[in-house]
Protein backbone atom coordinates (compact mmCIF):
# COMPACT_ATOMS: atom_id res chain seq x y z
CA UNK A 1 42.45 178.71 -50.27
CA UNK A 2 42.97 176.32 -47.59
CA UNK A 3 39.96 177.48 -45.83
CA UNK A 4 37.74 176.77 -48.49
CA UNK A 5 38.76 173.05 -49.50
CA UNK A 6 37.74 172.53 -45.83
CA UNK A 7 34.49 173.97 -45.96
CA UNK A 8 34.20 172.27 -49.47
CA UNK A 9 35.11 168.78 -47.97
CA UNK A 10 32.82 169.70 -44.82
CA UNK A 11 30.11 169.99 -47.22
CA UNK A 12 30.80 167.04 -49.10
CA UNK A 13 30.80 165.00 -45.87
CA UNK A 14 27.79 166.57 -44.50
CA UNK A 15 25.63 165.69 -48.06
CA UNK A 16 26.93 162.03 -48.34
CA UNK A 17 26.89 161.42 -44.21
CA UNK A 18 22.87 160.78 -44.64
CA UNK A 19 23.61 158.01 -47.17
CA UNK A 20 25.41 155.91 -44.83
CA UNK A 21 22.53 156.22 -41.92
CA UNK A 22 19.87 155.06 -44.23
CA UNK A 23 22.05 152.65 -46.43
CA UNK A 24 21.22 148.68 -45.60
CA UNK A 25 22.17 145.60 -46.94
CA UNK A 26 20.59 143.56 -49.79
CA UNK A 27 18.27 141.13 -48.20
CA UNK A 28 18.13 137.95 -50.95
CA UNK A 29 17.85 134.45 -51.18
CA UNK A 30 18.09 132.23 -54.69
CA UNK A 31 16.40 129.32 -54.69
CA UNK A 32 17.27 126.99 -57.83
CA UNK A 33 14.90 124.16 -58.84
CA UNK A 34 15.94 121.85 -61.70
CA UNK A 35 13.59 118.89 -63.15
CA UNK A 36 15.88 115.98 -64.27
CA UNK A 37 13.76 114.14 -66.01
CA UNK A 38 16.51 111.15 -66.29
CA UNK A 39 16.92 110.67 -62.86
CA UNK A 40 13.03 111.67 -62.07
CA UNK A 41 14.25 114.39 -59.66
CA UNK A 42 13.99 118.07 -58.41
CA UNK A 43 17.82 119.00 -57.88
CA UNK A 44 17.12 122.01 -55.76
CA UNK A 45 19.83 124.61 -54.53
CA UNK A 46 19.31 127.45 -52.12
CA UNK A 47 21.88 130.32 -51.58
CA UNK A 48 21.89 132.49 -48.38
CA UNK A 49 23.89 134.63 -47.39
CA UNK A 50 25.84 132.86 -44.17
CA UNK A 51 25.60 135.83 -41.87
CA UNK A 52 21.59 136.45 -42.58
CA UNK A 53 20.62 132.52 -42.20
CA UNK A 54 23.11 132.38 -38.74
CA UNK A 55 20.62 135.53 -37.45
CA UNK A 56 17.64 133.26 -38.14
CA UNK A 57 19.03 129.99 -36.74
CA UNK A 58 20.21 132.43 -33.65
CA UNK A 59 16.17 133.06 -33.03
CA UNK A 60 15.94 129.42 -33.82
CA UNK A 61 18.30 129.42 -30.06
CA UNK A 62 21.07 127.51 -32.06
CA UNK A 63 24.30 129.29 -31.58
CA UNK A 64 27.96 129.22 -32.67
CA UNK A 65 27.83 127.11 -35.85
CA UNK A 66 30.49 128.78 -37.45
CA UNK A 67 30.07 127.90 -40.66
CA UNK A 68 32.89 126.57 -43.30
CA UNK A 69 35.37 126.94 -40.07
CA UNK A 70 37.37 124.60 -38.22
CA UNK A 71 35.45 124.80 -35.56
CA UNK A 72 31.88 124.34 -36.98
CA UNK A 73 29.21 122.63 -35.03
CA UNK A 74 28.99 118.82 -36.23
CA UNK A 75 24.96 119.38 -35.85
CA UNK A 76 25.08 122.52 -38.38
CA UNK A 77 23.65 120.23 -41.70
CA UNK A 78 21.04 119.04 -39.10
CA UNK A 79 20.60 122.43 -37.73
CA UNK A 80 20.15 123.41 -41.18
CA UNK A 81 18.10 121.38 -42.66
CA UNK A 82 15.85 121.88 -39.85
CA UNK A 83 15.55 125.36 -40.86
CA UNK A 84 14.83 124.56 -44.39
CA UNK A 85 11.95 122.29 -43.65
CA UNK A 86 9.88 124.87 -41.66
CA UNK A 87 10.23 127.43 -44.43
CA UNK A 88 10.22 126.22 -47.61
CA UNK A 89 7.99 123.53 -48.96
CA UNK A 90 6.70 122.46 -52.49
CA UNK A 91 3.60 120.76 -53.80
CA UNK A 92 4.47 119.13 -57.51
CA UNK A 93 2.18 118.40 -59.95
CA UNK A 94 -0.90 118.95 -56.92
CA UNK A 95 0.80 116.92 -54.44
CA UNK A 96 2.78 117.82 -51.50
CA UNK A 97 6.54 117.17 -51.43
CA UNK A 98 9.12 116.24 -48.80
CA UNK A 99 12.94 116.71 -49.43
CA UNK A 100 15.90 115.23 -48.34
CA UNK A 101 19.04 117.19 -47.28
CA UNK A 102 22.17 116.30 -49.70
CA UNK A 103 24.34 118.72 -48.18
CA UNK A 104 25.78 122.54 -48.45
CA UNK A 105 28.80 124.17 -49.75
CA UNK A 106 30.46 127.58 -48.41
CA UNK A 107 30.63 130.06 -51.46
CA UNK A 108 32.54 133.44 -50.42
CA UNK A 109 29.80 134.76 -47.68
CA UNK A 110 26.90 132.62 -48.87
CA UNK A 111 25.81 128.93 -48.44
CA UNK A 112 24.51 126.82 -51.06
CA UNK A 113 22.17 124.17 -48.82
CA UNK A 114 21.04 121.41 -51.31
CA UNK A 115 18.33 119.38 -51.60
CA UNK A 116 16.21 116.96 -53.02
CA UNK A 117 12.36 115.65 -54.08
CA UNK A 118 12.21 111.61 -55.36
CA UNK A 119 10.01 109.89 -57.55
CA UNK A 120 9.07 113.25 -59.80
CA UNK A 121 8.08 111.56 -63.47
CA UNK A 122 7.04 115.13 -64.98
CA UNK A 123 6.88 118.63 -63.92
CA UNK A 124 3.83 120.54 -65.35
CA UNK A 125 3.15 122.56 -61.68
CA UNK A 126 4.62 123.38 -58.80
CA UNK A 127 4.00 125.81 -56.09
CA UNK A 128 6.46 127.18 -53.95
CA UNK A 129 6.30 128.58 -50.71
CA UNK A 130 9.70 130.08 -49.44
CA UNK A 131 9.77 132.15 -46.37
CA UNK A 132 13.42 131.82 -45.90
CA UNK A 133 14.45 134.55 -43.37
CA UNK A 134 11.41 136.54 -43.82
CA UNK A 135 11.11 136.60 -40.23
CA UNK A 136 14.70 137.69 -39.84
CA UNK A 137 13.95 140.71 -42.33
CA UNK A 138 10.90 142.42 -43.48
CA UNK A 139 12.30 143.27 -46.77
CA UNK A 140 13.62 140.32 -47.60
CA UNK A 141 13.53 138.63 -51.32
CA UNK A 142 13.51 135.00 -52.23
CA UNK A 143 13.93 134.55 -55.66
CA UNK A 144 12.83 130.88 -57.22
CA UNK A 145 14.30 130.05 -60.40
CA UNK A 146 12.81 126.59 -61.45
CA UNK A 147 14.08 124.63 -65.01
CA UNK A 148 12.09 122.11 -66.76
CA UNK A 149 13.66 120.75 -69.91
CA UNK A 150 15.44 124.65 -70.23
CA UNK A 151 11.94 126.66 -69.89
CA UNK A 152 12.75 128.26 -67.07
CA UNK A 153 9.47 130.63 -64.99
CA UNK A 154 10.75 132.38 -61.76
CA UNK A 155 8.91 133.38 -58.67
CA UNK A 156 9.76 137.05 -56.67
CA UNK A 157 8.88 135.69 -53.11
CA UNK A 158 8.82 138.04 -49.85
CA UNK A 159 6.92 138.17 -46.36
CA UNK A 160 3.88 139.37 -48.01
CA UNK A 161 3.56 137.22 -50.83
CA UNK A 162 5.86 133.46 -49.63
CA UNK A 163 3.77 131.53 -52.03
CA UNK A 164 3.48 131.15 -56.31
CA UNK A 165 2.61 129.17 -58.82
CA UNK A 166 4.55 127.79 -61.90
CA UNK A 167 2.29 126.57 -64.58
CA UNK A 168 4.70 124.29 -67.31
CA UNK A 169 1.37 122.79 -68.68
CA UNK A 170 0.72 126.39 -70.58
């Protein structure tokens, strides 16, 4: 009897073992755009996981930022924001857009970075083009979630498609 719940567990082991060798992580990003029409802004928030956007600042040569630590590097929002502006970028309503950095929050294992487009009167289009930590991973996902006056149109962004279009005028 003995001899045959080892075998049995053996077995077991042996059938799930290949799961393990060919299980990854989830690579994702969320990228949150929100129109306030009162303030004439684009209140945008971008969650990444902490460990995935340290790997691409790493190729970026920046190193030991330890983030939401003690210890962090004072340069990290710089080092961040950095980042940011050489992968994601928006053109609103047919023109293009520059950001400025508000700041970033620790959430569990992901950052929320945020930031923020001026002078926006209406939204009717915007494109996005996100290639957050597409060169990290090659199946990475950036999701773009973007609210106008709660109508909200999302994007599925990835290394082979970084760019879309949200129409609000339709």
């Amino acid at each position: 009897m003995k001899v045959t719940k080892k075998i049995w567990f053996l077995c077991l082991f042996l059938l799930l073992l290949p799961l393990g060798l060919w299980a990854h992580p989830l690579h994702v990003s969320l990228c949150q755009v929100d129109f306030n029409p009162k303030e004439k802004t684009l209140q945008i928030s971008v969650k990444i996981f902490a460990d995935d956007l340290l790997n691409a600042l790493k190729k970026q040569k920046v190193q030991d930022l330890f983030l939401g630590e003690e210890n962090e590097d004072p340069k990290s929002d710089e080092y961040i924001f950095n980042y940011l502006k050489s992968n994601l970028a928006f053109i609103v309503n047919g023109n293009k857009s520059n950001y400025r950095y508000i700041g970033k929050e620790m959430e569990d294992d992901a950052v929320w970075c945020f930031v923020q487009i001026n002078n926006i009167t209406d939204l009717k289009k915007i494109e996005v083009n996100n290639r957050v930590l597409t060169e990290v991973f090659n199946d990475q996902n950036n999701i773009v979630e973007v609210n106008r006056n709660g109508k909200i149109l999302n994007l599925l962004l990835n290394r082979k498609n970084p760019s879309g279009i949200l129409d609000f005028s339709k």
